[in-house]
PDB file of N, CA and C in Angstrom:
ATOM      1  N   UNK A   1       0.844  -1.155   0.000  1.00  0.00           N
ATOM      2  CA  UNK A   1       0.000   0.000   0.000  1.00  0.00           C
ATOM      3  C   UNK A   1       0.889   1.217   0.000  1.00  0.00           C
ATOM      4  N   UNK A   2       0.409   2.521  -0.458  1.00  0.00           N
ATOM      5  CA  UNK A   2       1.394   3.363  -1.050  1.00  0.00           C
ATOM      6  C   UNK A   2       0.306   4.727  -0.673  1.00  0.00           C
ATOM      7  N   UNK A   3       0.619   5.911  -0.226  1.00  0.00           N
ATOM      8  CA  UNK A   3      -0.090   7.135  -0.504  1.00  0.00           C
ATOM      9  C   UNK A   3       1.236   8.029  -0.369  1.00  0.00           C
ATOM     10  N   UNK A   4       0.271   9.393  -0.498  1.00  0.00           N
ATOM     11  CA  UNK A   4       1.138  10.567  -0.640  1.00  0.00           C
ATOM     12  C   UNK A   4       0.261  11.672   0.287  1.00  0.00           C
ATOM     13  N   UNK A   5       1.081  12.271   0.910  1.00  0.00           N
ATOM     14  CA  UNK A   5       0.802  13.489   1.875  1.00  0.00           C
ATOM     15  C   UNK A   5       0.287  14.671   0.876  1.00  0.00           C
ATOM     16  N   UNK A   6      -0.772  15.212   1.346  1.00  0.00           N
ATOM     17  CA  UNK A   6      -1.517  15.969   0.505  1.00  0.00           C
ATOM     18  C   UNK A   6      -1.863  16.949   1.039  1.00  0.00           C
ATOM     19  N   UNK A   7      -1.119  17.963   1.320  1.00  0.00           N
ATOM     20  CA  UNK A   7      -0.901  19.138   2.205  1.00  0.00           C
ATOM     21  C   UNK A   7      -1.999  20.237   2.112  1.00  0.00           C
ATOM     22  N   UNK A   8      -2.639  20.550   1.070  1.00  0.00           N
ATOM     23  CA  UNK A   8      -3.224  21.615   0.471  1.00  0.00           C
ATOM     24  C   UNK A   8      -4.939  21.203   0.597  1.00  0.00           C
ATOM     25  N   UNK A   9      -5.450  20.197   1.038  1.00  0.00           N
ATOM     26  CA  UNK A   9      -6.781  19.829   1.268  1.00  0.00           C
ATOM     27  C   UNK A   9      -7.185  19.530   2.549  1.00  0.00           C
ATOM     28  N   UNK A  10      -8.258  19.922   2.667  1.00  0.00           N
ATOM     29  CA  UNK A  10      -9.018  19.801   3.897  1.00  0.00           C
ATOM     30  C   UNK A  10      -9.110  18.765   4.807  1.00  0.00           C
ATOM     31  N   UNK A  11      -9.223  18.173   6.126  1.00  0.00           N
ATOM     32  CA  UNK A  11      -9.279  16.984   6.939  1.00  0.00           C
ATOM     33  C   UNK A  11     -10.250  16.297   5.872  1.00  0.00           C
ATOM     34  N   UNK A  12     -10.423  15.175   5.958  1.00  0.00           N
ATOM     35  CA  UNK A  12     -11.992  14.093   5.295  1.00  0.00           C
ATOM     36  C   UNK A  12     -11.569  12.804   6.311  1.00  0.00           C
ATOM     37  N   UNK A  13     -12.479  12.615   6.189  1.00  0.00           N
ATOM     38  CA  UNK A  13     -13.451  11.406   7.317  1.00  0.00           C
ATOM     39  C   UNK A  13     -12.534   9.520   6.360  1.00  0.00           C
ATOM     40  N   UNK A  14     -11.969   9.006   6.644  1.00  0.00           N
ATOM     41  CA  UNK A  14     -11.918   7.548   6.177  1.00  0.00           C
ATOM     42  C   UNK A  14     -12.766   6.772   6.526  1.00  0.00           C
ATOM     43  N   UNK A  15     -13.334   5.917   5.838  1.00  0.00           N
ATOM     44  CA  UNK A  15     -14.571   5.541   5.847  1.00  0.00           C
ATOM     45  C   UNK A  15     -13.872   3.658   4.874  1.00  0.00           C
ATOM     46  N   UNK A  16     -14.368   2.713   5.767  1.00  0.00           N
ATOM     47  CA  UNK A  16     -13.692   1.323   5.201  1.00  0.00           C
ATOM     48  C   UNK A  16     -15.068   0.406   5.607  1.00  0.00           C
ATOM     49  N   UNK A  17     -15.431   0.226   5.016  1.00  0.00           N
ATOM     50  CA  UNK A  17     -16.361  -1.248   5.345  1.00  0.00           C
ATOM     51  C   UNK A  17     -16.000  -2.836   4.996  1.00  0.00           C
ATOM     52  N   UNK A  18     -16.474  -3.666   5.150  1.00  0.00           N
ATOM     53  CA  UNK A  18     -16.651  -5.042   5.225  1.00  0.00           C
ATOM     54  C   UNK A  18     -18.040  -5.877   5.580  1.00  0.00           C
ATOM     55  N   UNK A  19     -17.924  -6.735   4.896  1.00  0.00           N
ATOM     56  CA  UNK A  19     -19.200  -7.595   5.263  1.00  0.00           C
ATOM     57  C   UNK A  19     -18.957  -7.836   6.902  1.00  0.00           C
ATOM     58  N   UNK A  20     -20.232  -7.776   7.882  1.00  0.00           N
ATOM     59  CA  UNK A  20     -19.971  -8.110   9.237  1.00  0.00           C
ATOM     60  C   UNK A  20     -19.186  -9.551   9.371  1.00  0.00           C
ATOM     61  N   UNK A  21     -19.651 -10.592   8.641  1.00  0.00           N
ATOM     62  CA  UNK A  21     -19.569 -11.801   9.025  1.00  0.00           C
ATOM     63  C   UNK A  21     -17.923 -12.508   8.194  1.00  0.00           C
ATOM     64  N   UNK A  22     -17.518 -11.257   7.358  1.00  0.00           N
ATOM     65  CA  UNK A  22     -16.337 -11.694   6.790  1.00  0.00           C
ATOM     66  C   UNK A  22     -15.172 -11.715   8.248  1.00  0.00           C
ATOM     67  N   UNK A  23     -14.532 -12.838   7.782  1.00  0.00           N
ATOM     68  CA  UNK A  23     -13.352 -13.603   8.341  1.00  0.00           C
ATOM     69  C   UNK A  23     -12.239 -13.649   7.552  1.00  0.00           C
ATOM     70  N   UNK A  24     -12.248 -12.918   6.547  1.00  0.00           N
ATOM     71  CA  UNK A  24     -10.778 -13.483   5.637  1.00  0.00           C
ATOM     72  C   UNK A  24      -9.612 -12.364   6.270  1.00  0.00           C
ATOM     73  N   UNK A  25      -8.448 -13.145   6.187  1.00  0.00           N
ATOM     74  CA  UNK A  25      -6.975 -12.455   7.053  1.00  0.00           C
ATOM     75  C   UNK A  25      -6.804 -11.248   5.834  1.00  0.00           C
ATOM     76  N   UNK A  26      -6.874 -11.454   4.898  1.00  0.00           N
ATOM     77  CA  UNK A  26      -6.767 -10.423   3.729  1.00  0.00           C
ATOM     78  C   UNK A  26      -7.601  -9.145   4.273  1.00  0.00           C
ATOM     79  N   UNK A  27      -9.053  -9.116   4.170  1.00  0.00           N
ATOM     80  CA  UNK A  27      -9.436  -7.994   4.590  1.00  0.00           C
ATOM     81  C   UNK A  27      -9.159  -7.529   5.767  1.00  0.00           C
ATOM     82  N   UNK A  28      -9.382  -8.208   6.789  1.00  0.00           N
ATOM     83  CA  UNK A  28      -8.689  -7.790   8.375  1.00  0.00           C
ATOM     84  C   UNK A  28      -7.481  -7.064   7.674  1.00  0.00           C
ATOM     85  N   UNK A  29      -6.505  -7.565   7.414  1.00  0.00           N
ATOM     86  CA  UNK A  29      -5.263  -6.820   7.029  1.00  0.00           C
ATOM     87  C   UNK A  29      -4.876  -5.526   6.363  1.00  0.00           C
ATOM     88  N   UNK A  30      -6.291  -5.153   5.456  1.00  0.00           N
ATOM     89  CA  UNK A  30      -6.355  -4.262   4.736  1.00  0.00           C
ATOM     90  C   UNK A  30      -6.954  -3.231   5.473  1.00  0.00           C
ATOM     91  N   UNK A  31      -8.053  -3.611   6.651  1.00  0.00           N
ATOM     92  CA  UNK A  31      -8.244  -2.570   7.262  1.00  0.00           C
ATOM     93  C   UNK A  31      -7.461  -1.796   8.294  1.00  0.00           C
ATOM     94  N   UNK A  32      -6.854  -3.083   8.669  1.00  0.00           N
ATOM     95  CA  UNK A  32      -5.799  -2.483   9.501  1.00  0.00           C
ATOM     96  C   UNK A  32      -4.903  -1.398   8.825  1.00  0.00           C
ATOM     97  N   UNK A  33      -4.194  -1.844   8.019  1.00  0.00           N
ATOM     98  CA  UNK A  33      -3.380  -0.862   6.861  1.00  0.00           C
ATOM     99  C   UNK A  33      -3.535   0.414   6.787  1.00  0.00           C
ATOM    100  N   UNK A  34      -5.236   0.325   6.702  1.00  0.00           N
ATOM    101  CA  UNK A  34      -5.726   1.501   6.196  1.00  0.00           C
ATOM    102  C   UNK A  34      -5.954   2.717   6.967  1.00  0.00           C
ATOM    103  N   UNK A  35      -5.997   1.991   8.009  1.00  0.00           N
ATOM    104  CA  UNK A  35      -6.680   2.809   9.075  1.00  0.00           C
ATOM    105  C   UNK A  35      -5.152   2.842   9.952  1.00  0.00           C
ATOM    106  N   UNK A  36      -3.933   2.277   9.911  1.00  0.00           N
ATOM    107  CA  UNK A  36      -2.948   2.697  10.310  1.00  0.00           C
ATOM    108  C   UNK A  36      -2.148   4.032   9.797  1.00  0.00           C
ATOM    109  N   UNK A  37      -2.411   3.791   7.981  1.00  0.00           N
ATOM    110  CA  UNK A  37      -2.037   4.789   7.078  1.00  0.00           C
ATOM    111  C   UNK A  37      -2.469   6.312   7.093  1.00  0.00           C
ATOM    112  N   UNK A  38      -4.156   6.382   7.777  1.00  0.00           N
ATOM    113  CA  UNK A  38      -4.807   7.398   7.788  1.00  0.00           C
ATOM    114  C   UNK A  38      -4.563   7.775   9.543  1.00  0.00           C
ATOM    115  N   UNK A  39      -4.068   7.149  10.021  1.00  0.00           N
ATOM    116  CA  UNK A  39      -4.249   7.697  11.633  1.00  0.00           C
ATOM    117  C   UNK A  39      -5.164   7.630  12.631  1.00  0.00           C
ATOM    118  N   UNK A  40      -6.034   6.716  11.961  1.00  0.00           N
ATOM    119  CA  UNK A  40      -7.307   6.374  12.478  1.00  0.00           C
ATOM    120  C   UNK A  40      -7.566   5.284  13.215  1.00  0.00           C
ATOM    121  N   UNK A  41      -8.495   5.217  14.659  1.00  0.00           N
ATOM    122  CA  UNK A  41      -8.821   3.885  15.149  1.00  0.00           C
ATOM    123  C   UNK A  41      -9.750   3.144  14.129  1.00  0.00           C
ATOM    124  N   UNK A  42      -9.999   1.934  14.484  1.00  0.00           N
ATOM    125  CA  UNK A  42     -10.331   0.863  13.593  1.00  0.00           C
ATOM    126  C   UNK A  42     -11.621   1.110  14.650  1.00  0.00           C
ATOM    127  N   UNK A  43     -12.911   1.713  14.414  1.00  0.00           N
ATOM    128  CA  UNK A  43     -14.534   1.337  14.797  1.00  0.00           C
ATOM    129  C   UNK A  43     -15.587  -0.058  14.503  1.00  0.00           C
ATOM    130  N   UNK A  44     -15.285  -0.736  15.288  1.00  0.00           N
ATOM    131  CA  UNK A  44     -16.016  -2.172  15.010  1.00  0.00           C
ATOM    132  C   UNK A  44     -17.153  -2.454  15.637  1.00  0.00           C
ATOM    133  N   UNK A  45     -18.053  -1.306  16.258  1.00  0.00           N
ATOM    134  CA  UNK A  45     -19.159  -1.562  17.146  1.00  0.00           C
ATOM    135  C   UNK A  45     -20.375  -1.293  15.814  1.00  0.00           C
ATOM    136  N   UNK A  46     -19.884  -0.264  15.148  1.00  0.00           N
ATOM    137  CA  UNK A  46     -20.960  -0.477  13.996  1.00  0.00           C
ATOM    138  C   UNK A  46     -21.127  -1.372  13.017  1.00  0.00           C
ATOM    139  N   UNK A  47     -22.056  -1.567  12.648  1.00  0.00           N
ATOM    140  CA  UNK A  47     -22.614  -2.940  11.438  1.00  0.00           C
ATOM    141  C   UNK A  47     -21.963  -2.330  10.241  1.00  0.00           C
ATOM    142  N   UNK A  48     -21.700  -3.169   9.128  1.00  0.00           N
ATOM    143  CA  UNK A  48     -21.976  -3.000   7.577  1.00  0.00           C
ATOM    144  C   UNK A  48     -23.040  -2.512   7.194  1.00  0.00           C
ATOM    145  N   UNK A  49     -23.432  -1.613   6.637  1.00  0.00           N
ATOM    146  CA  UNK A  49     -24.827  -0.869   5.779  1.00  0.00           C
ATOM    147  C   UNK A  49     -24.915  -1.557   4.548  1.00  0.00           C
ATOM    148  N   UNK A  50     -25.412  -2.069   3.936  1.00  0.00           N
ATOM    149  CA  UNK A  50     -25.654  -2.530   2.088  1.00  0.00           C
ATOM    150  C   UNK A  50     -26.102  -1.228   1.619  1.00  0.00           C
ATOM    151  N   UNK A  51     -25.355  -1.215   0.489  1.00  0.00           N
ATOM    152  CA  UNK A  51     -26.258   0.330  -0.253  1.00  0.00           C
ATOM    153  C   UNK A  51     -26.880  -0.632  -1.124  1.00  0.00           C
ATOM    154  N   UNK A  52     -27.891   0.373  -1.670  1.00  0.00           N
ATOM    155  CA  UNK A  52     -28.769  -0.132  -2.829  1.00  0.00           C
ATOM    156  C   UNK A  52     -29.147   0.864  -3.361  1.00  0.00           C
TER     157      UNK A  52
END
């Protein structure tokens, strides 16, 4: 995983979902990543939403 510091734009919200019931080490891993990369705690008390 790879980003770039982007000095000139405003705070924004990271936002990562997953199926509730997913178990795969891949996604766990990716959220972690992601949410290490952005500075963010990992929120797991809320559900998955489905859009439609």
């Amino acid at each position: 995983m790879a980003y770039r510091s982007v000095t000139d734009l405003p705070p924004f919200t990271l936002c990562v979902a997953w199926p509730q019931d997913s178990r795969a080490p891949a996604v766990a891993a990716f959220v972690r990543a992601a949410t290490e990369v952005a500075g963010s705690p990992v929120a797991t008390d809320a559900p998955a939403q489905s859009g439609g």
